[in-house]
C-alpha atoms as a PDB file:
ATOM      1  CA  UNK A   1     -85.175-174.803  14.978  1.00  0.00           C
ATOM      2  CA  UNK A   2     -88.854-176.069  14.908  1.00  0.00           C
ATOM      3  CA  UNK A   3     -91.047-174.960  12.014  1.00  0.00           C
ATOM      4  CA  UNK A   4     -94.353-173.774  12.537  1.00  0.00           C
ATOM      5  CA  UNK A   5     -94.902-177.537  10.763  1.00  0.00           C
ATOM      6  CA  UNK A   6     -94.018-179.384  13.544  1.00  0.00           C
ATOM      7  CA  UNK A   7     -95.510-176.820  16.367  1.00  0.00           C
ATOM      8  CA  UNK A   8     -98.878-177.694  14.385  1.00  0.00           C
ATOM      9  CA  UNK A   9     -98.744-181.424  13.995  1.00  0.00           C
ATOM     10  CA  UNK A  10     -97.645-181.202  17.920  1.00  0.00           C
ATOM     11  CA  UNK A  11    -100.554-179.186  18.334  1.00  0.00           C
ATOM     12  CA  UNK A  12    -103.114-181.609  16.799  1.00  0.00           C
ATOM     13  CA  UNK A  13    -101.947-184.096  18.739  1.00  0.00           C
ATOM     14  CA  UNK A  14    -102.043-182.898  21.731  1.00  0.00           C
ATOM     15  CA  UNK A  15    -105.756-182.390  20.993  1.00  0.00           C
ATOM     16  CA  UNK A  16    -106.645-185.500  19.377  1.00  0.00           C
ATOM     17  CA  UNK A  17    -104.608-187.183  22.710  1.00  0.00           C
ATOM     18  CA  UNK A  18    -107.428-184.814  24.689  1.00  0.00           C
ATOM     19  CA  UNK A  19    -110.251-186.142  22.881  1.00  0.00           C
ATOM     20  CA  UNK A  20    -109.189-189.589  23.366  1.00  0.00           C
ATOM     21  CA  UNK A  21    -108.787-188.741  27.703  1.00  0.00           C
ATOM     22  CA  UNK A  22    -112.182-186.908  27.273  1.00  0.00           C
ATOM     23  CA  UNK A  23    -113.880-189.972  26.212  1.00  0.00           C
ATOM     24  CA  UNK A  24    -112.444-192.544  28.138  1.00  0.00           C
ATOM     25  CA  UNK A  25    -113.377-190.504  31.265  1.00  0.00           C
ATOM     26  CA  UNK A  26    -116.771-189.734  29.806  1.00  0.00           C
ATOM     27  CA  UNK A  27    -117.035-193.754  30.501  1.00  0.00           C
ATOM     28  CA  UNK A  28    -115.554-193.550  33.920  1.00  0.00           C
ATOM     29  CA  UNK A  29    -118.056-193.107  37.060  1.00  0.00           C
ATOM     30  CA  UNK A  30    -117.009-191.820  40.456  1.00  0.00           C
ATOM     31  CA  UNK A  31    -119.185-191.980  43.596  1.00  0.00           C
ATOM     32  CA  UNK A  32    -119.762-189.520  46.216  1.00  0.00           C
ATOM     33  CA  UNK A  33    -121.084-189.644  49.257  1.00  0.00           C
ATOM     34  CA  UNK A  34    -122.826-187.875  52.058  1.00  0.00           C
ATOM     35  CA  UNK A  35    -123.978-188.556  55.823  1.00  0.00           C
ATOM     36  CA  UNK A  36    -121.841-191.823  56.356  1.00  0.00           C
ATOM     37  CA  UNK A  37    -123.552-193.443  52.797  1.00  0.00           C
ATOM     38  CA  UNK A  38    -126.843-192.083  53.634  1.00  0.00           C
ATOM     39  CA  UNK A  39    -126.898-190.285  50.178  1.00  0.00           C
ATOM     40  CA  UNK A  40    -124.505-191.621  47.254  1.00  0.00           C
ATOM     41  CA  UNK A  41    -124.309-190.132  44.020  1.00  0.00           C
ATOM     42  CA  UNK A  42    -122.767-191.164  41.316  1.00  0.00           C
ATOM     43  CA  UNK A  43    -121.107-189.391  38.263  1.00  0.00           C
ATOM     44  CA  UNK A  44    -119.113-189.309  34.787  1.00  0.00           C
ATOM     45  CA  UNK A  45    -115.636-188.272  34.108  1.00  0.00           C
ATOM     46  CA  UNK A  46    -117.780-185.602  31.631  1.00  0.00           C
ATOM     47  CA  UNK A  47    -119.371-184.211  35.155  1.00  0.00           C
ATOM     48  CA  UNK A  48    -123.387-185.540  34.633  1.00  0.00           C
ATOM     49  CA  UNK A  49    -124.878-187.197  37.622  1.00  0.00           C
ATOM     50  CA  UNK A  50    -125.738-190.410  36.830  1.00  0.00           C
ATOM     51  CA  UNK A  51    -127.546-191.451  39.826  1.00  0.00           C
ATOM     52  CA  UNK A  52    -128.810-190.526  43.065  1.00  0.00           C
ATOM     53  CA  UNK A  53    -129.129-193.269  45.807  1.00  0.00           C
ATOM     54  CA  UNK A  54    -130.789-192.065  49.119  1.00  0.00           C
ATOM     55  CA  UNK A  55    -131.124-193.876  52.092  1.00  0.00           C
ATOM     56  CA  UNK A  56    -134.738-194.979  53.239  1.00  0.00           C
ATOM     57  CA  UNK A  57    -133.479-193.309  57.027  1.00  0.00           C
ATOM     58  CA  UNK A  58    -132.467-190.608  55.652  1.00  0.00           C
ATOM     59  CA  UNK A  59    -135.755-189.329  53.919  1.00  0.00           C
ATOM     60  CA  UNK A  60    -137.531-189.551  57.510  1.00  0.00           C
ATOM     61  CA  UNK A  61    -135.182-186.713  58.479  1.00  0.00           C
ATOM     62  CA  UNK A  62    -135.966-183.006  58.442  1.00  0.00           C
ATOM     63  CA  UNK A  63    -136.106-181.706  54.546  1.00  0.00           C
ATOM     64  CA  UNK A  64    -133.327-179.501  55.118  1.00  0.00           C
ATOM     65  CA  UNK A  65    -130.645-181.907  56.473  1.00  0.00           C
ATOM     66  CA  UNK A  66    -131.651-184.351  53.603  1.00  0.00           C
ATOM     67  CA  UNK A  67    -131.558-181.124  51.291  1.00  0.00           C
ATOM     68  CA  UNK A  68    -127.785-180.733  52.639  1.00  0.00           C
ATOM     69  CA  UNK A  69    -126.674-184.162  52.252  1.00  0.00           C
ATOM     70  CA  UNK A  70    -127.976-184.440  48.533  1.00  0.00           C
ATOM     71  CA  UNK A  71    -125.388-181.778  47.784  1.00  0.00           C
ATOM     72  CA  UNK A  72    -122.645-182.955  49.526  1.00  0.00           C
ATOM     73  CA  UNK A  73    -122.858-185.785  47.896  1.00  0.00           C
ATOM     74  CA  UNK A  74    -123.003-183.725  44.267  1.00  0.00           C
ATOM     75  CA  UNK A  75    -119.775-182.046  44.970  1.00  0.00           C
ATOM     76  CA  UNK A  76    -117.865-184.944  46.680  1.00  0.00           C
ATOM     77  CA  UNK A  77    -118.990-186.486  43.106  1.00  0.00           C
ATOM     78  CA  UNK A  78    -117.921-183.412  41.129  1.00  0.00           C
ATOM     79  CA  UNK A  79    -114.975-182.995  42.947  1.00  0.00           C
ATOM     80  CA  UNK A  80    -113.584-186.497  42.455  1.00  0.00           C
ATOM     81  CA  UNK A  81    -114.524-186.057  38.477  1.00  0.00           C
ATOM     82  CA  UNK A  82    -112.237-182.766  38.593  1.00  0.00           C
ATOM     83  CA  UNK A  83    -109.414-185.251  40.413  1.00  0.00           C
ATOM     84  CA  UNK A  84    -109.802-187.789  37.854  1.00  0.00           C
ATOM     85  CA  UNK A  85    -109.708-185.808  34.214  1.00  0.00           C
ATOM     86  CA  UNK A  86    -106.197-184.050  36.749  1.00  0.00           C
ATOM     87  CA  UNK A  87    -104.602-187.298  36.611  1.00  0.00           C
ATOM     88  CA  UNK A  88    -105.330-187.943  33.208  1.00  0.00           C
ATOM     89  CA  UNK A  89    -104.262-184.792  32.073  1.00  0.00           C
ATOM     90  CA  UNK A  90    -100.980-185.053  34.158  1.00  0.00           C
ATOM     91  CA  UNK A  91    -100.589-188.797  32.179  1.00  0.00           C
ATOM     92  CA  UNK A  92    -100.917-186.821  28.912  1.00  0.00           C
ATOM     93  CA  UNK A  93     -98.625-183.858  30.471  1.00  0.00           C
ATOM     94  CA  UNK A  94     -96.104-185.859  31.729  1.00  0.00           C
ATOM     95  CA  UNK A  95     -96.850-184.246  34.988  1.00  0.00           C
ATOM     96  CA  UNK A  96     -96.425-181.012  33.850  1.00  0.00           C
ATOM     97  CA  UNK A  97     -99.092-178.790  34.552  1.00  0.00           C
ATOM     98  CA  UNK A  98    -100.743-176.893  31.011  1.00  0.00           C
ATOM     99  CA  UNK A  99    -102.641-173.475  31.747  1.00  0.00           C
ATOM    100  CA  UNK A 100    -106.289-173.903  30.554  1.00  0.00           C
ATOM    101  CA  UNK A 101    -106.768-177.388  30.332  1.00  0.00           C
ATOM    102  CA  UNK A 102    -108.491-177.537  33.692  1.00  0.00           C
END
């Protein structure tokens, strides 16, 4: 039978393994992209945008389109920060999916 002992000491680490996968993706970047490259943005594995490059050609273009393409290029970034804590979560998990971690 497992004590409420051991559930605990499970418990804290489990959370002291997710602080350890929060920082080490906090010091991961992932790029995104918009408009074949025209727009590239790049983020942290904590989700802050880092940088925003935008193509000379693509400023000469109507406000809106360039508008557009800066936040494709935000989400594309978001989403592949979102795909990255995922797998490190499922390395922690053992592939086994935990309700509320994501």
């Amino acid at each position: 039978m497992v004590g409420l002992g051991d559930i605990l000491k499970n418990a804290q680490k489990i959370k002291a393994e997710m602080d350890r996968l929060q920082s080490e993706a906090a010091a991961k970047t992932v790029e995104g992209s918009a408009g074949g490259g025209m727009v590239t943005v790049v983020a942290n594995g904590k989700g802050e945008i880092l940088s925003v490059k935008i193509d000379p050609e693509a400023a000469k273009e109507d406000i809106e389109m360039l508008q557009d393409l800066v936040m494709a290029a935000v989400n594309d970034a978001l989403r592949k920060t979102r795909e990255l804590l995922s797998q490190e979560i499922s390395r922690l998990t053992g592939g086994f999916g935990l309700p509320g971690l994501m």
